[in-house]
C-alpha atoms as a PDB file:
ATOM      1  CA  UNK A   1      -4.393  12.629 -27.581  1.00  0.00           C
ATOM      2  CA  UNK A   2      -5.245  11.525 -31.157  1.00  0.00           C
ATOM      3  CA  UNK A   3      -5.323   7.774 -30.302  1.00  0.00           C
ATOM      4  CA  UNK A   4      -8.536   6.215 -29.189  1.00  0.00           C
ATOM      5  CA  UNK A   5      -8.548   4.380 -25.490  1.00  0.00           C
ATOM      6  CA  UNK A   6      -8.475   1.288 -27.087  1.00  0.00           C
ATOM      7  CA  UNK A   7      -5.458   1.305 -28.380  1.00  0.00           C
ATOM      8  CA  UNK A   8      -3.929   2.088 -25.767  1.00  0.00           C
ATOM      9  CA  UNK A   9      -5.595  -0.188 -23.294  1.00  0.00           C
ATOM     10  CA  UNK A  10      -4.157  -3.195 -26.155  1.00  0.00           C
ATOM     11  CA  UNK A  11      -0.450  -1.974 -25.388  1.00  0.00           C
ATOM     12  CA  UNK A  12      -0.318  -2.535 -22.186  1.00  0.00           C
ATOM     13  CA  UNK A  13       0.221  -6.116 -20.916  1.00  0.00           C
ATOM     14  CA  UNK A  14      -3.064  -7.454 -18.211  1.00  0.00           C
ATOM     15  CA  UNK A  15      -2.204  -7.929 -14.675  1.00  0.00           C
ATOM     16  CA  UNK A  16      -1.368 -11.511 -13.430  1.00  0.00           C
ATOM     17  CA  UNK A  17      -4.399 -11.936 -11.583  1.00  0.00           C
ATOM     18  CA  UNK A  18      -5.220 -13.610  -8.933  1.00  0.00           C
ATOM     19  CA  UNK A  19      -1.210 -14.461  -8.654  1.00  0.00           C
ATOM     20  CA  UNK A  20      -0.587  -9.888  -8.728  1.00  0.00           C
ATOM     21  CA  UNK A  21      -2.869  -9.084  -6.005  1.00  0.00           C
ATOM     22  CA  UNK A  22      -1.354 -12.118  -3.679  1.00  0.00           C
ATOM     23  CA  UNK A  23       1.775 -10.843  -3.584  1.00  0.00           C
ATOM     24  CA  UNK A  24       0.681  -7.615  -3.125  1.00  0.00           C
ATOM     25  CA  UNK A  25      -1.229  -8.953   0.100  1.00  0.00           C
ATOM     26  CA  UNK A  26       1.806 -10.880   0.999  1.00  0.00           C
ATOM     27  CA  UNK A  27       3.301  -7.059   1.988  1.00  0.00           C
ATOM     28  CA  UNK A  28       0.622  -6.366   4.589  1.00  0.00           C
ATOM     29  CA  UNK A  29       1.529  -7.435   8.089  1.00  0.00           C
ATOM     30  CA  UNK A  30      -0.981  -9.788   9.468  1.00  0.00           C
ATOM     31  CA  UNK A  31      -2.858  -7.892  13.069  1.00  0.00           C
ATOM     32  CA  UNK A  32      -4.347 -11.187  14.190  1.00  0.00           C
ATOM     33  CA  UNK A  33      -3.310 -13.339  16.761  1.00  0.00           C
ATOM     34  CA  UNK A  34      -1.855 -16.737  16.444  1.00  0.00           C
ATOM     35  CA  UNK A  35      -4.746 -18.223  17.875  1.00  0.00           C
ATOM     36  CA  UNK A  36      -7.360 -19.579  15.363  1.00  0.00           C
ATOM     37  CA  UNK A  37      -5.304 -18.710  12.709  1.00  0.00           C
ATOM     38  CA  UNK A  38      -6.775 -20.835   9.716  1.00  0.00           C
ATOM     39  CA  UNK A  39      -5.287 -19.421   6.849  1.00  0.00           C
ATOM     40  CA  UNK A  40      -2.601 -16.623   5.508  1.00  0.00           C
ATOM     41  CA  UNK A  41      -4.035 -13.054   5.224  1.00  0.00           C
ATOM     42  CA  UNK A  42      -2.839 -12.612   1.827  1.00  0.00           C
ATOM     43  CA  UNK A  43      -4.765 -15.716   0.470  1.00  0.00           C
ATOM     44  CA  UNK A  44      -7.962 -14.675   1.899  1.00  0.00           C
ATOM     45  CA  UNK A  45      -7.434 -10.787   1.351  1.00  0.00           C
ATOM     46  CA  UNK A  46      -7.189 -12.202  -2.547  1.00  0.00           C
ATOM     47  CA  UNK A  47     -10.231 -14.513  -2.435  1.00  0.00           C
ATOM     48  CA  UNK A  48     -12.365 -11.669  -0.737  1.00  0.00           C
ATOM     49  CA  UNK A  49     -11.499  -9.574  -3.527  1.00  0.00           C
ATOM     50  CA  UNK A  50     -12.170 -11.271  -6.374  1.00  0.00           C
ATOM     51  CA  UNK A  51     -15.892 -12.650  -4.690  1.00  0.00           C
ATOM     52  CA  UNK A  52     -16.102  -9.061  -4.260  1.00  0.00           C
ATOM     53  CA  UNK A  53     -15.377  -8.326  -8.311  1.00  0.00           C
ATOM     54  CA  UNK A  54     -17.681 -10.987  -8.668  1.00  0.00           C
ATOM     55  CA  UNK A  55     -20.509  -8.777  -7.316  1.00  0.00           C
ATOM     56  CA  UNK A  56     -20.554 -10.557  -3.673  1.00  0.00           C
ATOM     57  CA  UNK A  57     -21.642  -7.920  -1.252  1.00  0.00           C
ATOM     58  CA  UNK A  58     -21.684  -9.366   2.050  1.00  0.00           C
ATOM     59  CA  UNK A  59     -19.444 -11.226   4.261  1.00  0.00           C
ATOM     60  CA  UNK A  60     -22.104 -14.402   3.703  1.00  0.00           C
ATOM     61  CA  UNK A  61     -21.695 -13.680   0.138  1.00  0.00           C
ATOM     62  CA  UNK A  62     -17.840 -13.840   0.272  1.00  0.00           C
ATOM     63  CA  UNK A  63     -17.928 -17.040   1.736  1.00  0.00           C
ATOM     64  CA  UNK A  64     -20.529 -18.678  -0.444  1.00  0.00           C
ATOM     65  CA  UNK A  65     -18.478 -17.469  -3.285  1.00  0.00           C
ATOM     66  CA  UNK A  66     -15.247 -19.125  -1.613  1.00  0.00           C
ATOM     67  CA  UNK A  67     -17.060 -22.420  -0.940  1.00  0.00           C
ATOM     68  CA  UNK A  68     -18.147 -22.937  -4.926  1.00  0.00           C
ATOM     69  CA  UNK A  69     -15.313 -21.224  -6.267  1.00  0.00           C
ATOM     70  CA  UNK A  70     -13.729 -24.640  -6.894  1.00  0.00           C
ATOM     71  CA  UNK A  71     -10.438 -25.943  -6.832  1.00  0.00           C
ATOM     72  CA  UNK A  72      -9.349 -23.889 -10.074  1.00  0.00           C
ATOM     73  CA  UNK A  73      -9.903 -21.043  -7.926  1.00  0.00           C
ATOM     74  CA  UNK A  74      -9.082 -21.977  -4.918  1.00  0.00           C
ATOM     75  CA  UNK A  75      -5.161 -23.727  -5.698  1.00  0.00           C
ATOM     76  CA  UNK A  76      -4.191 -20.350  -7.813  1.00  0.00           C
ATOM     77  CA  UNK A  77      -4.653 -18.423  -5.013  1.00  0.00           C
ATOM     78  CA  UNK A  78      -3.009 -20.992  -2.810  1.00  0.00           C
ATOM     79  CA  UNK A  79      -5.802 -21.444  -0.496  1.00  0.00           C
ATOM     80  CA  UNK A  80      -5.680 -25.351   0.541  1.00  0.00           C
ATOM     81  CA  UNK A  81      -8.910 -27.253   0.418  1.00  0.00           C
END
């Protein structure tokens, strides 16, 4: 208990993100139907999340977000543009 937080929080390695959180989405099975099925539930479970770390708040907000994420974004979560 002597050593400050931040020492600690240096130690340990930071999470492969977006790449960690898409293959923890790939685990969930998908409920929707085949029909209209645009993209993978994993990919957009991982782009919802991080508009929502980026302070989105809405499901407009998500996909506004999405759209001018770019293709940085976009290709390391594996969601074709």
């Amino acid at each position: 208990m002597d050593q400050p937080a931040a020492s600690i929080i240096d130690t340990v390695p930071p999470p492969a993100f977006p790449a960690g959180l898409l293959k923890v989405f790939t685990r969930l099975a998908d409920p929707r139907g085949c029909r209209g099925r645009r993209y993978g539930l994993p990919v957009l479970l991982t782009l919802a999340t991080c508009a929502v770390l980026a302070e989105a708040r809405s499901f407009t907000a998500i996909a506004e977000w999405a759209a001018d994420a770019g293709p940085w974004r976009t290709s390391s979560t594996g969601f074709a543009t």
